[in-house]
Protein backbone atom coordinates (compact mmCIF):
# COMPACT_ATOMS: atom_id res chain seq x y z
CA UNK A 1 0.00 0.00 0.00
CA UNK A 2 2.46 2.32 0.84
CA UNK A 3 3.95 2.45 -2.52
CA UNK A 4 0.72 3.44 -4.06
CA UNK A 5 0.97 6.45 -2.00
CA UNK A 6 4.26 7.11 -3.44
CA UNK A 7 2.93 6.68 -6.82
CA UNK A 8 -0.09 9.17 -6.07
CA UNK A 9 2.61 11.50 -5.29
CA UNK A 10 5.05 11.46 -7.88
CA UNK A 11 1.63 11.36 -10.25
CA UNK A 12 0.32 14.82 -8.71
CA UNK A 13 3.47 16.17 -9.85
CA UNK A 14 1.98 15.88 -13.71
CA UNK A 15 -0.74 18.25 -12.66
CA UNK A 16 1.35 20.45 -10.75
CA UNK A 17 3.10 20.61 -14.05
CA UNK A 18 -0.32 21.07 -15.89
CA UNK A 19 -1.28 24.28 -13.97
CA UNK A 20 1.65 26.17 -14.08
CA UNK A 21 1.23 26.19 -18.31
CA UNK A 22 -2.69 27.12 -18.13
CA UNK A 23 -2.17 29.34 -15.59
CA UNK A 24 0.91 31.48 -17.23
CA UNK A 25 3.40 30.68 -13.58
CA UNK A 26 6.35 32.39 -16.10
CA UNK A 27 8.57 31.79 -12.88
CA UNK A 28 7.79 28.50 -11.88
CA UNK A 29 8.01 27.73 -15.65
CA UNK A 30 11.41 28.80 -15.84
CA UNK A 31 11.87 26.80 -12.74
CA UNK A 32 10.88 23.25 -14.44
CA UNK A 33 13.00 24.65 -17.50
CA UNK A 34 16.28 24.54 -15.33
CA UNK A 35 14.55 21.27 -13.31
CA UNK A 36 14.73 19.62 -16.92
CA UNK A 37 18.56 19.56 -16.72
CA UNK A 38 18.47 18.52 -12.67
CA UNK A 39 16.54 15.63 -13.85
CA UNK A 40 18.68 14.27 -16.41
CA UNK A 41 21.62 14.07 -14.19
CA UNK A 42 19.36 12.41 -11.16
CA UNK A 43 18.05 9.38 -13.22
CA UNK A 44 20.93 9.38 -15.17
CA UNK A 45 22.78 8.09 -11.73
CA UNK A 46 20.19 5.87 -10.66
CA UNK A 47 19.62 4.61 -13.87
CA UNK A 48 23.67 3.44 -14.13
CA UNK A 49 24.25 3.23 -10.60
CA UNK A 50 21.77 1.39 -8.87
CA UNK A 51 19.05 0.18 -11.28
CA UNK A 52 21.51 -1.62 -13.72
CA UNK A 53 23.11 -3.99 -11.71
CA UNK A 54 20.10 -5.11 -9.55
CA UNK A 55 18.07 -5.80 -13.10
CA UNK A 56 21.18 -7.55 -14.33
CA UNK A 57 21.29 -9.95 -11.15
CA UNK A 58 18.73 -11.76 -13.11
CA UNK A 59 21.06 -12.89 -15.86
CA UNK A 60 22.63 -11.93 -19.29
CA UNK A 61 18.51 -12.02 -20.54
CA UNK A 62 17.21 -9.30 -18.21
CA UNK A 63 19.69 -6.95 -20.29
CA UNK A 64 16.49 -7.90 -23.66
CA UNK A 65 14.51 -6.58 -21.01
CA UNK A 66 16.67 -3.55 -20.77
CA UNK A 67 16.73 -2.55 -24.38
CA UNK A 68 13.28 -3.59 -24.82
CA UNK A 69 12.03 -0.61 -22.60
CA UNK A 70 14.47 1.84 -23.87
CA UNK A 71 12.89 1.12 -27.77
CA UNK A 72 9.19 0.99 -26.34
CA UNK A 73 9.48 4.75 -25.30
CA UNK A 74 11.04 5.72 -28.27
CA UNK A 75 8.62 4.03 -30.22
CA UNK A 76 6.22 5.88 -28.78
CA UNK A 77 7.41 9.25 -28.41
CA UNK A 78 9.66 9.76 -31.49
CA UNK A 79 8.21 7.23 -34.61
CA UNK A 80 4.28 7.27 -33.45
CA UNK A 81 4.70 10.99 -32.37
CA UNK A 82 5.66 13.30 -35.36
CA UNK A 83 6.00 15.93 -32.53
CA UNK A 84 7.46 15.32 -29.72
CA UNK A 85 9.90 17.21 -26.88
CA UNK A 86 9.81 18.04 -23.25
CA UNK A 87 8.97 21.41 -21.94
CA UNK A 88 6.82 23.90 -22.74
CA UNK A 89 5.43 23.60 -26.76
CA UNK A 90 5.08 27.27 -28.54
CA UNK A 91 3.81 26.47 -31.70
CA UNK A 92 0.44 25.40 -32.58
CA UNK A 93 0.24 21.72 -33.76
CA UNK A 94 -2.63 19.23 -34.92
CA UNK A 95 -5.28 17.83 -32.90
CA UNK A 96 -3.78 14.31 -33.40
CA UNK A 97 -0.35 15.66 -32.80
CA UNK A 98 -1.56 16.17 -29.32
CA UNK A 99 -3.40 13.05 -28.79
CA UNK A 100 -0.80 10.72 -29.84
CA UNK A 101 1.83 12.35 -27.41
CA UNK A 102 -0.48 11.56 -24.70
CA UNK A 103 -0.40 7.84 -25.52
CA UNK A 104 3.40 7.82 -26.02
CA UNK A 105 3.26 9.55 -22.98
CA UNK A 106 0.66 7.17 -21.17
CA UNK A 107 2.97 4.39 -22.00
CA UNK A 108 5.83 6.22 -20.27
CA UNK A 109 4.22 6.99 -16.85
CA UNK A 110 2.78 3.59 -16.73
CA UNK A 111 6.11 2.40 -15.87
CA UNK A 112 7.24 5.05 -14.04
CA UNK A 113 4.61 3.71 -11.99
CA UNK A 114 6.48 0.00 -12.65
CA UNK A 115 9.82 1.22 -11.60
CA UNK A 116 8.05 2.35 -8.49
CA UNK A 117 6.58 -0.73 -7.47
CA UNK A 118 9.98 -2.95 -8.78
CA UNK A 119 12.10 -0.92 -6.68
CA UNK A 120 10.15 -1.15 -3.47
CA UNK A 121 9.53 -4.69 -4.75
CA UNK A 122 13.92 -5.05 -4.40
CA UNK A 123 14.39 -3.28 -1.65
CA UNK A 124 13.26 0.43 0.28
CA UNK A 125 16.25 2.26 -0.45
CA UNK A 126 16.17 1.39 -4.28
CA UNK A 127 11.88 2.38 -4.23
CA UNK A 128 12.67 5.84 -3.01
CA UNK A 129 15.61 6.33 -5.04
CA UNK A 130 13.79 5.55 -7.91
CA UNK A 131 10.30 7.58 -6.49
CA UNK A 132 12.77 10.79 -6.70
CA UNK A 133 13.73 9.91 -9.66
CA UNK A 134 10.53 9.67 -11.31
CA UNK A 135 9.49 12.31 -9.14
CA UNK A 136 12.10 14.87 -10.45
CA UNK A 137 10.64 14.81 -14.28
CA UNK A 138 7.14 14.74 -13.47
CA UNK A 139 6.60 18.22 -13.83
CA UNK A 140 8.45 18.99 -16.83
CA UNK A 141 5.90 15.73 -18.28
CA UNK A 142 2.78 18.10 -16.91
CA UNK A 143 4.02 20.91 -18.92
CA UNK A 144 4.30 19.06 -21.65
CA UNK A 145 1.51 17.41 -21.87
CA UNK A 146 -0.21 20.27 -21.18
CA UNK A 147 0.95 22.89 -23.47
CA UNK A 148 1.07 20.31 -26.76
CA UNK A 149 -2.95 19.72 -25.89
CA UNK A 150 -3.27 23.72 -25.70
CA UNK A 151 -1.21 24.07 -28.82
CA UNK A 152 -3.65 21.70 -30.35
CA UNK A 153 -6.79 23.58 -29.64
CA UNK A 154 -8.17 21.70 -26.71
CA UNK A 155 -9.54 23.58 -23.99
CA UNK A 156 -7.54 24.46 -20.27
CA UNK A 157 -9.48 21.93 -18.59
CA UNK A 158 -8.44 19.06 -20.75
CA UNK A 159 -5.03 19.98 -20.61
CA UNK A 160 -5.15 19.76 -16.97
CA UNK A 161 -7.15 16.41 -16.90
CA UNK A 162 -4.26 14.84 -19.78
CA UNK A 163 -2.01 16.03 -16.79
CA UNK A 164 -4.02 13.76 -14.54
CA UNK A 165 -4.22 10.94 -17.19
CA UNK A 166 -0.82 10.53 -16.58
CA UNK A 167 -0.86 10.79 -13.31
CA UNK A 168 -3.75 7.78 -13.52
CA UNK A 169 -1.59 5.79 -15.40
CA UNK A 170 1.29 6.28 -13.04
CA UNK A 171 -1.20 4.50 -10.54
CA UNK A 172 -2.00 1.87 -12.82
CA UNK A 173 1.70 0.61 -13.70
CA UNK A 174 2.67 0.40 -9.58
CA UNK A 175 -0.65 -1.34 -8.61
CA UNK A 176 -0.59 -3.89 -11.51
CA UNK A 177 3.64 -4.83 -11.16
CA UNK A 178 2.79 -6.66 -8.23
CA UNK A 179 -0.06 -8.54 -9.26
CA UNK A 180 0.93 -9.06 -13.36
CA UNK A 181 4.05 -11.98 -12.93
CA UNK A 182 5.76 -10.61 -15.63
CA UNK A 183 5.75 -7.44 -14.35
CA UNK A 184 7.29 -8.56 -10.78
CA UNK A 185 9.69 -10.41 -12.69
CA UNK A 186 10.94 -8.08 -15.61
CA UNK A 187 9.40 -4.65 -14.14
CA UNK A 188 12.99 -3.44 -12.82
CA UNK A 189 14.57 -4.73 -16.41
CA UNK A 190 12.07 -2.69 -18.33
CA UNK A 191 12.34 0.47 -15.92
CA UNK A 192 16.22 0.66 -16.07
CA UNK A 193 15.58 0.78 -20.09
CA UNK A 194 12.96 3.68 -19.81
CA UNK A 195 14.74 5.65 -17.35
CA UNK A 196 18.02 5.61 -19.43
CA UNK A 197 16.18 6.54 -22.36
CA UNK A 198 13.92 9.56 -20.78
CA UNK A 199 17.54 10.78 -18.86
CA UNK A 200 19.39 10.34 -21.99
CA UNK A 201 17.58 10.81 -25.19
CA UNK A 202 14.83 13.11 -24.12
CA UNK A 203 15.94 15.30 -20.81
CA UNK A 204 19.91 16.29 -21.62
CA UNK A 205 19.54 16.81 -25.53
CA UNK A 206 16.57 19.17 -24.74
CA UNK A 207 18.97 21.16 -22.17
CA UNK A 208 21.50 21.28 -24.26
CA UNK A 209 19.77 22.60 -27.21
CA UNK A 210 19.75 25.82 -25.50
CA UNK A 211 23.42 26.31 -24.36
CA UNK A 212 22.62 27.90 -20.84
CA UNK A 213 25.62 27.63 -18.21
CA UNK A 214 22.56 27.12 -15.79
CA UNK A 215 21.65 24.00 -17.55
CA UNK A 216 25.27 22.30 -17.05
CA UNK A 217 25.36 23.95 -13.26
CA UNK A 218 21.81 21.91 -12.89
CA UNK A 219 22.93 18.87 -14.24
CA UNK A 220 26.17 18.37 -12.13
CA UNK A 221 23.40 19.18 -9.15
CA UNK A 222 21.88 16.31 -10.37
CA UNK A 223 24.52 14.20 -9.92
CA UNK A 224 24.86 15.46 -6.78
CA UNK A 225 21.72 15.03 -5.35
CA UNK A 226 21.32 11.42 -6.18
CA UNK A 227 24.64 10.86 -4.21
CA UNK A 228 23.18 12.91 -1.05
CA UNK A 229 20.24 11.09 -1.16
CA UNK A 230 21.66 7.59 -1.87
CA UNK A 231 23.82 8.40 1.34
CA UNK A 232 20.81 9.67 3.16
CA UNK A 233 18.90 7.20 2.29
CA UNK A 234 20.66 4.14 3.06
CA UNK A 235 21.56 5.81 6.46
CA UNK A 236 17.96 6.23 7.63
CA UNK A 237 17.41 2.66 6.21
CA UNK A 238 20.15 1.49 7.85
């Protein structure tokens, strides 16, 4: 139970995201823009650090399981989606554009809500690292989300409630991994594959598109924090 509650958290980031677009929060915007950056370096670390070699404890085969989740999201985000990047979008696209990134999306925070679940399911320390680290690119997914279903004509209230969609399906991929088998078994597998891919191929080429000192500054911090909180963690855990 408790990490459903964990999951309902990192999913009310999404929405968090979502109102800071229909609302115009220019500062807190900006905020999620440098967060972006912050992200990448966080699940970069847990991605390679921690996630890696518990999946691979499982054998040479969980690595299929690996690269498996890696090509799902791009699949989805960037051969489905014609359109597709994180952060705020600024120029108007189609009504299907929109749509579709909310699948590709959908897909995506399902197993954010998986890598949840698997990393409570391995051990405490590894479920929190991993909640932060889903938790840290949440609301840069809410604006997102939110400003490609504006720039497709829907309404404010829909791009709030595609915010919450996500945040649904969040809920959906932790409560299912531990009553799906395959999901207990490969969950952690798939996770490490869509983690590396969101850190690496979506998060730090969109920072580094715009050549901002801050951006690099945020990364590093990134890198940082996971160590703190790895430390912090598995001090309080024991």
């Amino acid at each position: 139970m408790t990490l459903i509650w964990f999951a309902a958290a990192a999913g009310l980031g999404n929405v968090v995201g979502a109102l800071a677009v229909v609302r115009h929060l220019t500062r807190s915007l900006h905020a999620i823009d440098a967060g972006i950056a912050f992200g990448a370096g966080f699940m970069l670390a847990v991605a390679v650090v921690d996630v890696f070699p518990v999946a691979l404890r499982d054998g040479a085969g969980a690595a299929w399981f690996v690269l498996a989740g890696y090509l799902a999201v791009h699949i989805t985000q960037h051969v489905l989606v014609p359109h597709f990047h994180y952060g705020e979008e600024t120029h108007r696209v189609s009504a299907v554009t929109g749509f579709t990134a909310l699948a590709g999306l959908s897909l995506h925070t399902f197993f954010d809500g998986v890598a949840i679940a698997s990393g409570f399911l391995a051990s405490g320390r590894l479920g929190l690292l991993l909640f932060l680290a889903v938790l840290v690119h949440k609301l840069p997914e809410g604006v997102t989300i939110a400003s490609m279903m504006l720039a497709s004509g829907q309404s404010k209230g829909r791009a709030v409630a595609s915010a919450g969609g996500l945040g649904l399906a969040t809920l959906l991929g932790a409560a299912l991994t531990e009553v799906v088998g395959p999901l207990a078994r490969h969950g952690l597998a798939l996770s490490a594959g869509v983690t590396l891919y969101v850190a690496a191929s979506n998060l730090v080429p969109e920072f580094q598109n715009r050549h901002r000192w801050v951006s690099a500054i945020a990364f590093f911090g990134g890198l940082a924090a996971f160590l703190v909180s790895d430390w912090l963690i598995s001090a309080w855990l024991g």
